[in-house]
Every structure is written in structure tokens, then in C-alpha cells.
N, C-alpha and C. Protein backbone atom coordinates (compact mmCIF):
# COMPACT_ATOMS: atom_id res chain seq x y z
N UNK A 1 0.81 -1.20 0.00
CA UNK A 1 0.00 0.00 0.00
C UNK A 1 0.85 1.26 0.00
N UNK A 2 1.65 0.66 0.88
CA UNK A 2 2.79 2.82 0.76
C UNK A 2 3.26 2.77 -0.04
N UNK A 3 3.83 1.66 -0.80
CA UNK A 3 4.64 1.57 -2.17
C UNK A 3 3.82 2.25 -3.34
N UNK A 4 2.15 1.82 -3.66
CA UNK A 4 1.82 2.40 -4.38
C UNK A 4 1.51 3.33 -4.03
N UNK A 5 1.51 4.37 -2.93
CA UNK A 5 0.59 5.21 -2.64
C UNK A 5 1.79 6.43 -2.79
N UNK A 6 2.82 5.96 -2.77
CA UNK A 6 4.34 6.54 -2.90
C UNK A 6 4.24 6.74 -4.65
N UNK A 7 4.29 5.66 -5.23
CA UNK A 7 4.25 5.95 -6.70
C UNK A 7 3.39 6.80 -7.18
N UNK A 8 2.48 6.43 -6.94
CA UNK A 8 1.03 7.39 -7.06
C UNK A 8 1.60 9.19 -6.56
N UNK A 9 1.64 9.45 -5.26
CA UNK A 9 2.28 10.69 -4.90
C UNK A 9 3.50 11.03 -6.01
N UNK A 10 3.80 10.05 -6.37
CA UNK A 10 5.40 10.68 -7.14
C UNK A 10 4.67 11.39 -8.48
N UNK A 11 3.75 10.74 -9.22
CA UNK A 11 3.38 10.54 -10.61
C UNK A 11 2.32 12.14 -10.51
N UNK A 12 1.78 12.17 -9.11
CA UNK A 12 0.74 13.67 -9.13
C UNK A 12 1.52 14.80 -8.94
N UNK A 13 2.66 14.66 -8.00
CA UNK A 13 3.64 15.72 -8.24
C UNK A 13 4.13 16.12 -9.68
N UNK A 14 5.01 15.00 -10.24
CA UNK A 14 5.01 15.22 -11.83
C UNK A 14 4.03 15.59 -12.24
N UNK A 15 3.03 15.13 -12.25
CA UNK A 15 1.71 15.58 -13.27
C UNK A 15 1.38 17.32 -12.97
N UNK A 16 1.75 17.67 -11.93
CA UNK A 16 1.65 19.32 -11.69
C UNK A 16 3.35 20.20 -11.79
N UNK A 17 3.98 19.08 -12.32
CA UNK A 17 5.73 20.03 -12.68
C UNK A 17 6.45 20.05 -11.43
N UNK A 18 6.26 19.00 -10.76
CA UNK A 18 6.97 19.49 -9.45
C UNK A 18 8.18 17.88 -9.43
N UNK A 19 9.21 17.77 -9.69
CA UNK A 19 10.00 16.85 -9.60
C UNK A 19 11.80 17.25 -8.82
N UNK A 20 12.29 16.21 -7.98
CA UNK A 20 13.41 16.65 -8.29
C UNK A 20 14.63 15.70 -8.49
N UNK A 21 14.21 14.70 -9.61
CA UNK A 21 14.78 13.98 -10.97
C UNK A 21 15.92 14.74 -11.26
N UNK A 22 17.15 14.19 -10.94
CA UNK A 22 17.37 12.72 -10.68
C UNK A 22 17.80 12.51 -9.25
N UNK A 23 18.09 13.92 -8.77
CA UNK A 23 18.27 14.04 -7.55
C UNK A 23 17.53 12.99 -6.33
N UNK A 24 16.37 12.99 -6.63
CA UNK A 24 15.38 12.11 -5.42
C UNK A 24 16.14 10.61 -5.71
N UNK A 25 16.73 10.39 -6.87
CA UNK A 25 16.58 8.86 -6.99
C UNK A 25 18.28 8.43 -6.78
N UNK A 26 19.43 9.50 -6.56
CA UNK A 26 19.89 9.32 -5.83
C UNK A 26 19.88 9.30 -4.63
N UNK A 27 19.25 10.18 -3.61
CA UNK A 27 19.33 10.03 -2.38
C UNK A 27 18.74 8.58 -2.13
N UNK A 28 18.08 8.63 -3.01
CA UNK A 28 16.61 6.61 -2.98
C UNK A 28 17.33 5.68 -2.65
N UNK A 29 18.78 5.69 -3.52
CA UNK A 29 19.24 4.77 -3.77
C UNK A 29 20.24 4.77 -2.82
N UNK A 30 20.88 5.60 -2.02
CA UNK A 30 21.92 6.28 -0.99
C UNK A 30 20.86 5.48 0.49
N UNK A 31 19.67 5.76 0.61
CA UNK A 31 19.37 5.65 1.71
C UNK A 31 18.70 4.37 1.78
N UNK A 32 18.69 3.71 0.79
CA UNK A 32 18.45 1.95 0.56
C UNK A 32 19.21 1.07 0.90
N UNK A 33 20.50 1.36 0.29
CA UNK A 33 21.91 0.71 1.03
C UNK A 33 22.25 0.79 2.35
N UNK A 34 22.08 1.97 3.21
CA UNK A 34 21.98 2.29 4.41
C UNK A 34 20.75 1.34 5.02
N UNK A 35 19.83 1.30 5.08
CA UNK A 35 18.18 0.75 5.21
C UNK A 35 18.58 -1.32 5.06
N UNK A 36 19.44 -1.32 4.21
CA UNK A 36 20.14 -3.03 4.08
C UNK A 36 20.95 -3.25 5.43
N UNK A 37 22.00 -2.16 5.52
CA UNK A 37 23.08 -2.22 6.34
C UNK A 37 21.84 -2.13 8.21
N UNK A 38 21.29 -1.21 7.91
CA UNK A 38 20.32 -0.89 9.47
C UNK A 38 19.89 -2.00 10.03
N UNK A 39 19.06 -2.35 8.60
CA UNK A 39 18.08 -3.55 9.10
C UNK A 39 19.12 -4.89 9.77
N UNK A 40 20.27 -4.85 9.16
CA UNK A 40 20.87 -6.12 10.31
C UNK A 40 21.59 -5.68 11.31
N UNK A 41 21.41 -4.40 11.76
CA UNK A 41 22.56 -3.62 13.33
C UNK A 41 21.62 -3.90 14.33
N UNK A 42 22.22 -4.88 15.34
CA UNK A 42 21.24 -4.67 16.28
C UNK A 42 21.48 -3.64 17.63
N UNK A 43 20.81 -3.12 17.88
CA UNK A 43 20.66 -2.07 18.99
C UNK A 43 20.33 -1.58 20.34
N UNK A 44 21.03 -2.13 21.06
CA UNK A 44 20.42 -2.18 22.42
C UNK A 44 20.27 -0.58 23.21
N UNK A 45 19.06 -0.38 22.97
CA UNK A 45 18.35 1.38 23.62
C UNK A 45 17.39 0.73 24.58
N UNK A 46 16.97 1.55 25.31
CA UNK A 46 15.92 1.40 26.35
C UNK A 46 15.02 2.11 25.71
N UNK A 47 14.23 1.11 25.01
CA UNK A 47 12.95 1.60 24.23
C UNK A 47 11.86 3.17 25.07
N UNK A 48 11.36 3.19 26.26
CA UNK A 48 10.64 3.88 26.92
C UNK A 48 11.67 5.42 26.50
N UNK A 49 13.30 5.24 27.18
CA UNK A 49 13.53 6.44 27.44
C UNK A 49 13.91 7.08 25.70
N UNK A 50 14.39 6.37 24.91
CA UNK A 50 14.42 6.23 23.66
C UNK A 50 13.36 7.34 22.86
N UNK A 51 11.99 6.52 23.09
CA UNK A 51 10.99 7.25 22.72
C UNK A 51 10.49 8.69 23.04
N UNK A 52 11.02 8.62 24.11
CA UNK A 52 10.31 10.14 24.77
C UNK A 52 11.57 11.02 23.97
N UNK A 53 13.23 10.60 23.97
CA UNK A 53 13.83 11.48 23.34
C UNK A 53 13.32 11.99 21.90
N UNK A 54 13.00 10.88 20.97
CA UNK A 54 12.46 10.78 19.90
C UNK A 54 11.08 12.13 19.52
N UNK A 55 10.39 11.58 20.85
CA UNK A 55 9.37 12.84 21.02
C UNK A 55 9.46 14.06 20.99
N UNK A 56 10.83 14.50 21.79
CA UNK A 56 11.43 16.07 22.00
C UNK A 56 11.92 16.44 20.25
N UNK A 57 12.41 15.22 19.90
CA UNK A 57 13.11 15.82 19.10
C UNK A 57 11.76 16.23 17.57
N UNK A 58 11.13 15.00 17.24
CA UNK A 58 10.52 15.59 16.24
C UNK A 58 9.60 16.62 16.60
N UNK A 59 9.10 17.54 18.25
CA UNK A 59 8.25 18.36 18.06
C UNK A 59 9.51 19.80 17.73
N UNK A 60 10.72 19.22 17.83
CA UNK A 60 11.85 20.46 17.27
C UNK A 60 12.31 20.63 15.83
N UNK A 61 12.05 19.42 14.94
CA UNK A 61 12.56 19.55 14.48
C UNK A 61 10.73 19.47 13.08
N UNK A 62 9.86 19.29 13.37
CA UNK A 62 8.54 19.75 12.91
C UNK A 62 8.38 21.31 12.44
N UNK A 63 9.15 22.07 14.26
CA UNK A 63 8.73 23.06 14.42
C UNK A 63 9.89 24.22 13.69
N UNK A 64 10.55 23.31 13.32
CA UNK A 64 11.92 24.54 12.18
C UNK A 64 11.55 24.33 10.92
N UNK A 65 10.67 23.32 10.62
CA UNK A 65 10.17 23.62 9.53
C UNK A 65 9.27 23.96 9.35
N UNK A 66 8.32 24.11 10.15
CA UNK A 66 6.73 24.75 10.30
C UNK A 66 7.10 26.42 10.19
N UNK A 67 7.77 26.98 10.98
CA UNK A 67 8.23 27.84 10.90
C UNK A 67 9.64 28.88 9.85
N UNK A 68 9.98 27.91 8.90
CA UNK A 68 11.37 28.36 8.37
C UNK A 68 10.72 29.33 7.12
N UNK A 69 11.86 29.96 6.89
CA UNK A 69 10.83 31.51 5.93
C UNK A 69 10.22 30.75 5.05
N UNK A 70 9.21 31.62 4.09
CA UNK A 70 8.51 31.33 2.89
C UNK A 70 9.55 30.99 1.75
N UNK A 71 9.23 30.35 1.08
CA UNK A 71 9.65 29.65 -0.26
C UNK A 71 9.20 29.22 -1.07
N UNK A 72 8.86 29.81 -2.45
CA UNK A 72 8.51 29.04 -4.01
C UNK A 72 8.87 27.87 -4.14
N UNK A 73 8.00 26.78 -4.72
CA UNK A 73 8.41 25.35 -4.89
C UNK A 73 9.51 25.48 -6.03
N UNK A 74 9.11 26.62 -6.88
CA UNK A 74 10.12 26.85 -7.80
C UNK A 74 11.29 27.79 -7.65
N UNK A 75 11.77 27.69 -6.40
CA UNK A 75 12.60 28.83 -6.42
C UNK A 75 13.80 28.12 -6.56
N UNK A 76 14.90 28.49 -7.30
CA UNK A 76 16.04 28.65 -7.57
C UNK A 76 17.43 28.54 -6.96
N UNK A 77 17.04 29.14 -5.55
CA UNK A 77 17.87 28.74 -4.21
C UNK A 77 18.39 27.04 -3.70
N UNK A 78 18.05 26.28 -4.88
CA UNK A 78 18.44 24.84 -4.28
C UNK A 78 19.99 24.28 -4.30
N UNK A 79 20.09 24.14 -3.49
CA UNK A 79 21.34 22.87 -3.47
C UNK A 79 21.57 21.38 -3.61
N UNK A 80 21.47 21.10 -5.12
CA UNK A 80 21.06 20.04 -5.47
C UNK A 80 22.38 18.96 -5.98
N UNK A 81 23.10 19.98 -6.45
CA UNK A 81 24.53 18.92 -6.98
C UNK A 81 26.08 19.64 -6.60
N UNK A 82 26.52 19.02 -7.04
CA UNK A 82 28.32 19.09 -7.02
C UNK A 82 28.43 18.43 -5.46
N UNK A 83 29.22 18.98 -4.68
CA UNK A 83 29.65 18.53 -3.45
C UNK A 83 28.27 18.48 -2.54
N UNK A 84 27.43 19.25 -2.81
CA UNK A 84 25.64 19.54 -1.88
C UNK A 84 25.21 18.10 -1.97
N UNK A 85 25.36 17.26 -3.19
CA UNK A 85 25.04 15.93 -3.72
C UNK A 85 25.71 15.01 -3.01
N UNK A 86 26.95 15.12 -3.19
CA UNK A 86 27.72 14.08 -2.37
C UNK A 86 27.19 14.17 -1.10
N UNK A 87 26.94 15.01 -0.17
CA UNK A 87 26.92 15.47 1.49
C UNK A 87 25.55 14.65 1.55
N UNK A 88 24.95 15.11 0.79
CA UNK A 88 23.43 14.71 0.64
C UNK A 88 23.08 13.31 0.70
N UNK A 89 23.73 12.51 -0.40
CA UNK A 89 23.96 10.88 -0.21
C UNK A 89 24.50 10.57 0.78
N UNK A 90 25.45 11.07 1.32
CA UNK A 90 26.19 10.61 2.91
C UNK A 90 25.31 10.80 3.56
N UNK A 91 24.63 11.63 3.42
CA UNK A 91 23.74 11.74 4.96
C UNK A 91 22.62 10.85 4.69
N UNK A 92 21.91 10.49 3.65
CA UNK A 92 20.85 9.72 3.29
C UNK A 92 21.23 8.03 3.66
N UNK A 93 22.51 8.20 3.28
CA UNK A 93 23.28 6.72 3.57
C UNK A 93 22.36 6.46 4.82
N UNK A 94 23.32 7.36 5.89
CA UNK A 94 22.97 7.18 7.46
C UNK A 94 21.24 7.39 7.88
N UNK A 95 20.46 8.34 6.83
CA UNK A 95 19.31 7.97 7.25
C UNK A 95 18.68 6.76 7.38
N UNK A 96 19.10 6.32 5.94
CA UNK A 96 18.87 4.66 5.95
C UNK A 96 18.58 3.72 6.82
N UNK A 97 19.83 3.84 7.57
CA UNK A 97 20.76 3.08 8.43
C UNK A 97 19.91 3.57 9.19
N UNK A 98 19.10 4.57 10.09
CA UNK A 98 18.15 5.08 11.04
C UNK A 98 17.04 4.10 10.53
N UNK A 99 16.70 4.06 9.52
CA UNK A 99 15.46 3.89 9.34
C UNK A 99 15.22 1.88 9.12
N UNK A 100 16.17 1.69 8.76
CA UNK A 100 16.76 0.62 8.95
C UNK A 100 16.24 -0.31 9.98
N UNK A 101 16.52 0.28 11.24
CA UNK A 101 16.32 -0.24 12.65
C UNK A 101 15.59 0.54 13.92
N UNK A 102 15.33 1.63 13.11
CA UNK A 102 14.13 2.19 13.98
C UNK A 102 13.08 2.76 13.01
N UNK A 103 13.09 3.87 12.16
CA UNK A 103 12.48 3.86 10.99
C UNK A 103 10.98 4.86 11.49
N UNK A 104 11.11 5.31 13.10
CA UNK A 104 9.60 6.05 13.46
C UNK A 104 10.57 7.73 13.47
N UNK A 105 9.38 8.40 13.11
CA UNK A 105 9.94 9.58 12.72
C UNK A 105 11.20 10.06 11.58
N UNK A 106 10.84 8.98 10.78
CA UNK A 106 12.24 9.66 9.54
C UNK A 106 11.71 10.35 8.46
N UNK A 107 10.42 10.21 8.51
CA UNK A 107 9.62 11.00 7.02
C UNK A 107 10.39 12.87 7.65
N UNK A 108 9.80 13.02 8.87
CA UNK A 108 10.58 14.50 9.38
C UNK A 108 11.54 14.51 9.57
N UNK A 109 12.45 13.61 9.67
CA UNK A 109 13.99 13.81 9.59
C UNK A 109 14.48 14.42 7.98
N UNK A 110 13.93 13.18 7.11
CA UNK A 110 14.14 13.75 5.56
C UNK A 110 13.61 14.92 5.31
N UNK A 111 12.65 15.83 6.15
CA UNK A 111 12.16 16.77 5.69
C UNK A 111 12.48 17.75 6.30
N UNK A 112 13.39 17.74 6.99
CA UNK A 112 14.72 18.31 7.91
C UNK A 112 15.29 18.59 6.92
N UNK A 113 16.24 17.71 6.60
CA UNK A 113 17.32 18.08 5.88
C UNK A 113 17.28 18.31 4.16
N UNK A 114 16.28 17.79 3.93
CA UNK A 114 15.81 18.18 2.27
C UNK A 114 15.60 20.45 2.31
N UNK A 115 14.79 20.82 3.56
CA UNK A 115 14.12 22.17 3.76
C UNK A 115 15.63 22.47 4.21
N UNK A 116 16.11 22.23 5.04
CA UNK A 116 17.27 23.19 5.61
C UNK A 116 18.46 23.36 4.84
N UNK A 117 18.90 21.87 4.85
CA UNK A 117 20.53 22.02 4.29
C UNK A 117 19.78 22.01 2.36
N UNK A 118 19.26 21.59 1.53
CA UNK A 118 19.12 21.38 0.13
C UNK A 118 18.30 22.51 0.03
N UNK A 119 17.17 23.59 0.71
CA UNK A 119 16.94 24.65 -0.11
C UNK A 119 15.71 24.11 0.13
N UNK A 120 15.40 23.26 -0.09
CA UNK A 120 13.51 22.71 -1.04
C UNK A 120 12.84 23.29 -0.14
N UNK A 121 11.26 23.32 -0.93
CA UNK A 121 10.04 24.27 -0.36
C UNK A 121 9.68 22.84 0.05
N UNK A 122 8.88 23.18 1.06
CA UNK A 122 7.97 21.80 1.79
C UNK A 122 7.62 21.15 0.78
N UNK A 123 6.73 21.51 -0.47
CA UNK A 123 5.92 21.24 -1.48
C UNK A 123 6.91 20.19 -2.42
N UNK A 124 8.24 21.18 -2.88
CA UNK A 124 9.47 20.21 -3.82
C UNK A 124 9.90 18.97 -2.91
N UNK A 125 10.02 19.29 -1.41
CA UNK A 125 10.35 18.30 -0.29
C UNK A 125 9.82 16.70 -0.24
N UNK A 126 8.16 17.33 0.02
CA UNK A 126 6.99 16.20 -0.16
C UNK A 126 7.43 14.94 -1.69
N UNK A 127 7.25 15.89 -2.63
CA UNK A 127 7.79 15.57 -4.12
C UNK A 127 8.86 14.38 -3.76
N UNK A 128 10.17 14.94 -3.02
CA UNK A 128 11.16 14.20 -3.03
C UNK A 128 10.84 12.96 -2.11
N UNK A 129 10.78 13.63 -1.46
CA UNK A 129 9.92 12.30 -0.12
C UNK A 129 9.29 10.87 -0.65
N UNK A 130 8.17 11.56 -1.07
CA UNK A 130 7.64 9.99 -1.57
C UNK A 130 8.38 9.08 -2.68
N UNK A 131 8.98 10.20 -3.73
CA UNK A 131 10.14 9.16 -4.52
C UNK A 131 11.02 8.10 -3.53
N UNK A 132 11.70 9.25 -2.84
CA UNK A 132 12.51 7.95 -2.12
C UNK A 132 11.67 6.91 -1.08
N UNK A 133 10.61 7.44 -0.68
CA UNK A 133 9.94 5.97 -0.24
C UNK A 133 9.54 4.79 -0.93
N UNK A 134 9.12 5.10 -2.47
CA UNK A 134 9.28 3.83 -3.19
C UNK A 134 10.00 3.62 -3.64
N UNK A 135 11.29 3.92 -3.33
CA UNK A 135 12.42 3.14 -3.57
C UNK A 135 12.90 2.34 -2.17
N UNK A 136 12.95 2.92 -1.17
CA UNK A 136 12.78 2.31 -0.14
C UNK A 136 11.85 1.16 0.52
N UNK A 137 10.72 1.42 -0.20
CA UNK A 137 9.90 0.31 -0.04
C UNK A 137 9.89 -0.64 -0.82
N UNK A 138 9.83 -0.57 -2.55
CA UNK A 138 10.31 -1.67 -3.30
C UNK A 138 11.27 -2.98 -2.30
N UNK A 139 12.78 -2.39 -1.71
CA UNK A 139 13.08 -3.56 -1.40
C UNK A 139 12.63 -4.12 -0.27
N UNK A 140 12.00 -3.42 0.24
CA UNK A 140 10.87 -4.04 1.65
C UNK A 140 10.37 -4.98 1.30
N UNK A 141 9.24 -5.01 -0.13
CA UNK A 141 8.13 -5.50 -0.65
C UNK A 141 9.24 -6.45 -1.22
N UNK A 142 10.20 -6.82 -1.90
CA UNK A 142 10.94 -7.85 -2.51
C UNK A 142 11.24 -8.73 -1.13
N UNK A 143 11.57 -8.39 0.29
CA UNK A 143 12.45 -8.86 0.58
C UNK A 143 10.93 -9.70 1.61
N UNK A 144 10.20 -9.23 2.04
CA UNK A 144 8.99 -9.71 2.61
C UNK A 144 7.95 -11.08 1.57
N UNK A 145 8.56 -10.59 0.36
CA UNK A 145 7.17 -11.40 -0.69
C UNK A 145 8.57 -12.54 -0.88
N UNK A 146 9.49 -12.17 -0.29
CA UNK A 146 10.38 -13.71 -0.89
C UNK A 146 10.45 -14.54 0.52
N UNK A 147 10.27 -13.94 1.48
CA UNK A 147 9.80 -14.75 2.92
C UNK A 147 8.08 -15.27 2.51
N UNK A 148 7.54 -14.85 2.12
CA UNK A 148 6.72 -15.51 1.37
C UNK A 148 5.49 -14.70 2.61
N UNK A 149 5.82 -13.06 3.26
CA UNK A 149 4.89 -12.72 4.20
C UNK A 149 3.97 -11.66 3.71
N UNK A 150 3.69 -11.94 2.44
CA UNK A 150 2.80 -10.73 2.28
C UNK A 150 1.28 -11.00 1.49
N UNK A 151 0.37 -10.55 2.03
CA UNK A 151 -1.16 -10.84 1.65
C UNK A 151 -1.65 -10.00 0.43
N UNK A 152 -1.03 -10.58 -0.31
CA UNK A 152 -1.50 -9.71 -1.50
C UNK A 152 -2.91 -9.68 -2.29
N UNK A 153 -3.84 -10.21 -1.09
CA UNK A 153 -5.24 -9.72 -1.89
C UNK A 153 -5.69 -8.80 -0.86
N UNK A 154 -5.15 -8.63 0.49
CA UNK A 154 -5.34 -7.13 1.55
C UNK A 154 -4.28 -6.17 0.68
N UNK A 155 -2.84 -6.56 0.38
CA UNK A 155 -2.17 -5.68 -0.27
C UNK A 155 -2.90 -4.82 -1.25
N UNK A 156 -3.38 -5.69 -2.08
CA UNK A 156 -4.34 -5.10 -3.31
C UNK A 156 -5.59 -4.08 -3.45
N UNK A 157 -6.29 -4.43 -2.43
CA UNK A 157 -7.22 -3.54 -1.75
C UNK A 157 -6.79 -2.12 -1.37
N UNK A 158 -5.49 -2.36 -0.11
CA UNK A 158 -5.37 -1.42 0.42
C UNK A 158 -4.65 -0.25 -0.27
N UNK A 159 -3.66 -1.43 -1.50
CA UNK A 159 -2.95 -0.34 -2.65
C UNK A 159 -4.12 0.95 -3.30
N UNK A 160 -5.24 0.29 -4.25
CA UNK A 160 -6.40 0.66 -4.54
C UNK A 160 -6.70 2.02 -4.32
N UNK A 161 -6.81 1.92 -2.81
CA UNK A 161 -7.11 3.58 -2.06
C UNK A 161 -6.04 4.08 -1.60
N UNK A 162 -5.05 3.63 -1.41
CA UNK A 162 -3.77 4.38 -0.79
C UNK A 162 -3.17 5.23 -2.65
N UNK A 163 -3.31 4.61 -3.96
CA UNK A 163 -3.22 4.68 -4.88
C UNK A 163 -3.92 6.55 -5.20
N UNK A 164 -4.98 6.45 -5.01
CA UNK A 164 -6.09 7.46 -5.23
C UNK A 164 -5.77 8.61 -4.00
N UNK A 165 -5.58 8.02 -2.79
CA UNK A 165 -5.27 9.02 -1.90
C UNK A 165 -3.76 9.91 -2.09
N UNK A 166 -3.00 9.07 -2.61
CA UNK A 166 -1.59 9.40 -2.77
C UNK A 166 -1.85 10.88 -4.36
N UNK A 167 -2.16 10.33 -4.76
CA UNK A 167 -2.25 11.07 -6.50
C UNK A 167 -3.04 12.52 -6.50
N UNK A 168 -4.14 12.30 -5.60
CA UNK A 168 -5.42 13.33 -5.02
C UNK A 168 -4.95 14.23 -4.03
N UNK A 169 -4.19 13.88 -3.36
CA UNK A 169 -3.29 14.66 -2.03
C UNK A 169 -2.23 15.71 -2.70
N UNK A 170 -0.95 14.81 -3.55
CA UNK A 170 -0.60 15.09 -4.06
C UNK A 170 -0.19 16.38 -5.34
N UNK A 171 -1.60 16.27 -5.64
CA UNK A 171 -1.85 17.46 -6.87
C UNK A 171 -2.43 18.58 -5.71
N UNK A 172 -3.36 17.95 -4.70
CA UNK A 172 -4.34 19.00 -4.05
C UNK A 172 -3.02 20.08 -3.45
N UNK A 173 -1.74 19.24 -2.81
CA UNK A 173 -0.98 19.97 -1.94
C UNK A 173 -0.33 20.95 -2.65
N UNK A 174 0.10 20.85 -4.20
CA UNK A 174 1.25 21.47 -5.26
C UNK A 174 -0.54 23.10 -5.75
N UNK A 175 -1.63 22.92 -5.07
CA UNK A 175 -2.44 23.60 -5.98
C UNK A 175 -2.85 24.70 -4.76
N UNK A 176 -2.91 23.96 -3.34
CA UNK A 176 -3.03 24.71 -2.39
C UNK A 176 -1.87 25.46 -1.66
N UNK A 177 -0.52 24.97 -2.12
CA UNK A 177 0.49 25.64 -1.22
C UNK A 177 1.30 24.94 0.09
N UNK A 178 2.11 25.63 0.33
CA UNK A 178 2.88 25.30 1.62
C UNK A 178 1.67 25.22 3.10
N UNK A 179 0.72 26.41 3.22
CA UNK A 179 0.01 26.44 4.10
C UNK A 179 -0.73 25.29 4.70
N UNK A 180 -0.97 24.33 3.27
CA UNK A 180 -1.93 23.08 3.97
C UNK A 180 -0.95 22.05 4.26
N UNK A 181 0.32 21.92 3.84
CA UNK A 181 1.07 21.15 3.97
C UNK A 181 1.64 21.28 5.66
N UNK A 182 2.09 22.39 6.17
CA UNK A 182 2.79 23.38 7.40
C UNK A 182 1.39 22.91 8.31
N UNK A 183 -0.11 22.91 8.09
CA UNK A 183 -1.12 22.71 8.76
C UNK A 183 -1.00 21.08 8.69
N UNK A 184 -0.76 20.42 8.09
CA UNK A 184 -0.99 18.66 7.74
C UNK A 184 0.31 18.37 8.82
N UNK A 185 1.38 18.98 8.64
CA UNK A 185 2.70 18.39 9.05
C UNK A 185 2.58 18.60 10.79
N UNK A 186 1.95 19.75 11.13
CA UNK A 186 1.93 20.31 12.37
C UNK A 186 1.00 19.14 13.53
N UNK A 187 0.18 18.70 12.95
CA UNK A 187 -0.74 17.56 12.95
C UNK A 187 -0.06 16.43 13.51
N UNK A 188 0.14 15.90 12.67
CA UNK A 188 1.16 14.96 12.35
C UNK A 188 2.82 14.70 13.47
N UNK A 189 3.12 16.16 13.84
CA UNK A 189 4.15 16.11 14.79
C UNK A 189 3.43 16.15 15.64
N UNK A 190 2.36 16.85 16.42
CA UNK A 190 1.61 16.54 17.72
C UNK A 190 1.12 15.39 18.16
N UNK A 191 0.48 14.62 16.65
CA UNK A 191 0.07 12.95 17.09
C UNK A 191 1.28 12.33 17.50
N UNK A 192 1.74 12.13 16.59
CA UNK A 192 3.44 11.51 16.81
C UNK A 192 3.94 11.80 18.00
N UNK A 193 4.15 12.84 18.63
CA UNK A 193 4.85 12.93 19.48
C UNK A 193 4.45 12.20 20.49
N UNK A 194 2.71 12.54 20.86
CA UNK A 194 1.50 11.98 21.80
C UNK A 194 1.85 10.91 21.88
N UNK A 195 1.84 9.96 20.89
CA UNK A 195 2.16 8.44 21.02
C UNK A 195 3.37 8.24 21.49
N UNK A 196 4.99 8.49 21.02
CA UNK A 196 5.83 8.15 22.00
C UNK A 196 5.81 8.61 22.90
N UNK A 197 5.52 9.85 23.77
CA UNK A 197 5.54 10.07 25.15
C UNK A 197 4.87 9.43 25.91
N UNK A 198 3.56 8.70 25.26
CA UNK A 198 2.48 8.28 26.25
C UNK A 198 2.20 6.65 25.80
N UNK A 199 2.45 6.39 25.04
CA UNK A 199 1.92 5.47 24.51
C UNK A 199 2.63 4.50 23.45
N UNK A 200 3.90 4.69 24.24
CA UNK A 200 5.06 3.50 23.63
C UNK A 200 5.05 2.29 24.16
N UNK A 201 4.54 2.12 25.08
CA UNK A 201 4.88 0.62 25.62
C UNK A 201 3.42 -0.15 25.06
């Protein structure tokens, strides 16, 4: 379901001019290898106190981008290649590798560092975002359907509407602006947070 709902988001962004080809599909591919390497590190944290840090951090790091100046999806200000590229894959590497073996709160981590250090408007951000989640998820979905654990007539269903929601969101967010996105995201860091502080165990 996120796989297509990821493709779907990728294909409505394009469909309204908003891409950032080929760029997204390096970092995809930067933070996949990392995401291989994660998934076998094992990690001994104290899940409870873990979480609550987790909590502090995405209502800080929500809130620098809820707040960071205004920006055109098309504006010009990006840092997309030469050495910005390289830094960019290094760090995606290690997101990976986060996401790998813990993997809660990294959609706002990537949207950390896509808005701060690369320039992007929330809107070009989102864009990039879901590219690299179906690339990230592809090898999820390979590596689960060859354990032989995946229900692919719930898969199918749930693709269906995650498909339509992804594509519909997508165009709605590139037509309405940063504002509904900054209102969606703000959301989103308050639930999140709610649940690890309170409701991790």
C-alpha cells in the first residue's frame, strides 16, 4: 500500500511540474543501502527512554520547519549537486541506516534536511519524499514477498485507495500551497509525538 501510494504521490507531483529527478533517486538509492546495512545492526536502547527522546526531538525539528521563511516550490535557491550531492547521499546513507532499525519519525527527519541544508520548499520536499519511499519500499516488498509474508489480496485492496489518496493529495498539496502542507505536518508532529511520550509501551 505505501509503495503504491508513494508511486502514485510521485506521478501527481510530476503531473503538476513538481519533480526533483534525478536528484530524489539518488538520495533513494543512498538511503536503501543504508536501510540493508540498518536492518541487520542490532541495537540495544531502552525503548521507553528512547521514545520520549524521539518525542522532543521531532516536536523540534517539525517546528523549524513549520516555521522556516517562505519559499517558491520553484525557487532557484536549491542545493542540489556538485559537493551539496555528495553530502546529501552521505547523509541519506545514514538515514537509511536510522530507518533501517528504527524507521519512526524519519519522514521528518528527511524533511529536515531536504528544507534546511538542500533549499527545497515543503511542497518540492513532499515531491522528493515519496520518490525515495518507493524506492525504499520496493526492497521491503521484494524482501517480505520472498519470505513468502505478504497478503496480497489485503495488499491489493489497500494499494487501490492508498493509490487514489496518494495522487489526489498530491496534486491538491502542489495547488493549495505550503500552508496546507505546514497545517498537515503540524498535525502529524503533535500525534506523533503523543504516542511516544504516552503510549510507547
Amino acid at each position: 500500500g505505501i509503495l503504491i501510494q508513494s508511486i502514485s504521490g510521485t506521478l501527481g507531483y510530476k503531473s503538476k511540474g513538481v519533480s526533483s529527478f534525478p536528484f530524489s533517486i539518488y538520495l533513494g538509492i543512498s538511503a536503501l543501502i543504508g536501510a540493508i546495512i540498518g536492518a541487520k545492526i542490532a541495537i540495544d536502547v531502552k525503548g521507553d527512554l528512547f521514545n520520549k527522546i524521539l518525542a522532543v526531538i521531532i516536536v523540534i525539528v517539525g517546528l523549524l520547519i513549520i516555521f522556516r521563511p517562505k519559499n517558491n516550490y520553484k525557487s532557484l535557491n536549491e542545493f542540489t549537486t556538485g559537493n551539496n550531492l555528495y553530502i546529501s547521499c552521505l547523509v541519506f546513507f545514514f538515514i537509511g541506516i536510522y530507518g533501517g532499525f528504527i524507521n519512526a519519525g524519519i519522514g521528518i527527519v528527511i524533511m529536515l534536511f531536504l528544507t534546511r541544508y538542500n533549499g527545497l520548499s515543503l511542497i518540492k520536499t513532499n515531491a522528493t519524499k515519496v520518490t525515495l519511499v518507493a524506492i525504499y519500499t520496493t526492497a521491503a516488498l521484494v524482501l517480505f514477498a520472498y519470505n513468502d509474508k505478504v497478503d496480497w489480496l489485503m495488499g491489493l485492496w489497500l494499494s487501490l485507495g492508498m493509490f487514489f489518496g496518494g495522487w489526489f493529495s498530491s496534486r491538491y498539496s502542489v495547488v493549495k500551497g505550503e500552508k496546507v502542507i505546514k497545517a498537515t505536518l503540524l498535525i502529524m508532529v503533535i500525534l506523533m509525538s503523543i504516542k511516544l511520550w504516552f503510549f510507547s509501551n
